[in-house]
Protein backbone atom coordinates (compact mmCIF):
# COMPACT_ATOMS: atom_id res chain seq x y z
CA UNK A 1 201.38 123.25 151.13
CA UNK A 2 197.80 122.84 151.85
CA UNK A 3 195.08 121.93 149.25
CA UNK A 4 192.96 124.70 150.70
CA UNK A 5 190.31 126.73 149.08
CA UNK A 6 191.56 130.91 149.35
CA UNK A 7 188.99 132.38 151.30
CA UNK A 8 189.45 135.77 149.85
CA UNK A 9 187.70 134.31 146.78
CA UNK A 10 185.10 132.53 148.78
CA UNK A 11 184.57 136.03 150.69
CA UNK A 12 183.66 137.70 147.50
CA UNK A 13 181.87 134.96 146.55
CA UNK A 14 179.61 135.04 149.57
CA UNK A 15 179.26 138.77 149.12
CA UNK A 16 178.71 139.00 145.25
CA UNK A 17 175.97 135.74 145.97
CA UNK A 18 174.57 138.02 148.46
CA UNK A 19 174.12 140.39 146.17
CA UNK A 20 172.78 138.72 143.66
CA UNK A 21 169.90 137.26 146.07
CA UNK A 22 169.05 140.38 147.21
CA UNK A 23 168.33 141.60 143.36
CA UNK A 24 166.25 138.39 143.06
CA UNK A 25 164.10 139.06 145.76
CA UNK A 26 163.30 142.77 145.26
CA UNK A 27 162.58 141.58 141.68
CA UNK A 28 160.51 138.72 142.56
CA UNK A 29 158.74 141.96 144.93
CA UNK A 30 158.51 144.38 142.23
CA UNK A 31 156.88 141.50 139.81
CA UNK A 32 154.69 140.45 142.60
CA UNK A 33 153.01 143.93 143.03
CA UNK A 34 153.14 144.75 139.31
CA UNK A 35 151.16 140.94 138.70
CA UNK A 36 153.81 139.98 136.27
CA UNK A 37 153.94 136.17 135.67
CA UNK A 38 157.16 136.10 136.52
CA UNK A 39 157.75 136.30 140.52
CA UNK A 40 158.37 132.65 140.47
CA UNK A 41 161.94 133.42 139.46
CA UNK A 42 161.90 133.80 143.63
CA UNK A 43 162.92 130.23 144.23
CA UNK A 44 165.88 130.87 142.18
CA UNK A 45 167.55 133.39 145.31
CA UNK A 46 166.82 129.89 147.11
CA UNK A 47 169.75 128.68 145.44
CA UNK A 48 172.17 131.39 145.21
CA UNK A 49 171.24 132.57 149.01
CA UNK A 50 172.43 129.01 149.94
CA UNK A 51 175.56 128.44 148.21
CA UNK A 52 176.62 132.02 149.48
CA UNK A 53 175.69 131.50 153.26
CA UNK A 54 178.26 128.35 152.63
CA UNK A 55 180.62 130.36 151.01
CA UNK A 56 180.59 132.94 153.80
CA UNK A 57 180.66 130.26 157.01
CA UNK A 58 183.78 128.97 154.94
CA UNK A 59 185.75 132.19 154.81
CA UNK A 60 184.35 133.42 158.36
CA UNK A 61 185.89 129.94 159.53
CA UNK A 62 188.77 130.26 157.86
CA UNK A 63 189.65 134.00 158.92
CA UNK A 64 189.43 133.06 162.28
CA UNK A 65 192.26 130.67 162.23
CA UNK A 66 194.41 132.41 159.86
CA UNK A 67 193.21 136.54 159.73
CA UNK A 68 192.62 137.87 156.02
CA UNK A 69 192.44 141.46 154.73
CA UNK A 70 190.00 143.78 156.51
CA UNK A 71 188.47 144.35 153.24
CA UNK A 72 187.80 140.27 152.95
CA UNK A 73 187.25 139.48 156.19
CA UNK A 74 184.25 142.45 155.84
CA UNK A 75 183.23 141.12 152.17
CA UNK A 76 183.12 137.45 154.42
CA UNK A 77 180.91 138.84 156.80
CA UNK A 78 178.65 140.91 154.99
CA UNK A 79 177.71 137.61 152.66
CA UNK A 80 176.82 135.86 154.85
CA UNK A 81 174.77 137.90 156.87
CA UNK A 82 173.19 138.68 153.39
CA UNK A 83 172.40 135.09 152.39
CA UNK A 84 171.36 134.39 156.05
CA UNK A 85 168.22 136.76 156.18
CA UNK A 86 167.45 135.45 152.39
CA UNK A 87 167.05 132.14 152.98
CA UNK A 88 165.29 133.03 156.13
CA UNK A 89 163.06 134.96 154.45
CA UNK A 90 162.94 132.45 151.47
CA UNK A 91 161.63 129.83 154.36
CA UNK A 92 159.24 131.98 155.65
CA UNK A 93 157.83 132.72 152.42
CA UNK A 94 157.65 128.94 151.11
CA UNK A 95 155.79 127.66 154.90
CA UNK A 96 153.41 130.79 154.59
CA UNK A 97 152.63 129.37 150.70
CA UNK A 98 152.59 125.51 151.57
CA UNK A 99 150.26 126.17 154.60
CA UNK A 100 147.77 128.89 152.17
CA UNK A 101 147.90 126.34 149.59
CA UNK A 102 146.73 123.25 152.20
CA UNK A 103 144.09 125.52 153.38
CA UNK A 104 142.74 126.93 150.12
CA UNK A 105 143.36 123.09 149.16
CA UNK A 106 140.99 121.54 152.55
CA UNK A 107 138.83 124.50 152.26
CA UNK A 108 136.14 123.09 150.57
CA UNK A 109 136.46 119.45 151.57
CA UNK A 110 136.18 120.50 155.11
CA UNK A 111 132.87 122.86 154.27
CA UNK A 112 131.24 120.04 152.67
């Protein structure tokens, strides 16, 4: 008997992490727009779009070598695809605020 993780669980995992970064990021959007303090609850999808892209390249991996249930092997591929495009845009978003920051930063030094 292997000491193997069940990627069934790791499947819903993925997909209920992809979820749940999804949520985060159309209420860090929401927040944004409204000018609510709180959009820097953002950074937060940084974590659980991570763990859930793992979490999904497990169980893909895993269903390849050894087939699941449709229903899984969907759940599987759906989180991941999920968490890929967050953290992508979760990158995106923290180079485009790094680089306005350095330029709002060297603005002035540069002017004078």
């Amino acid at each position: 008997m292997e000491n193997r993780p069940d990627p069934a669980l790791f499947a819903k995992g993925s997909f209920y992490l992809g979820i749940a970064s999804s949520g985060i990021l159309l209420l860090s959007f929401i927040l944004g727009l409204l000018r609510i303090g709180l959009s820097s609850i953002v950074w937060l999808a940084l974590i659980t779009s991570a763990v859930g892209l793992f979490l999904g390249w497990a169980s893909r991996s895993d269903f390849r070598k050894n087939p699941g249930t449709p229903e899984a092997m969907q759940m599987a591929d759906t989180g991941w695809r999920i968490n890929l495009w967050a953290l992508i845009v979760l990158v995106v978003v923290m180079l485009m605020v790094v680089i306005l920051r350095v330029i709002i930063t060297l603005g002035p030094t540069i002017q004078g």
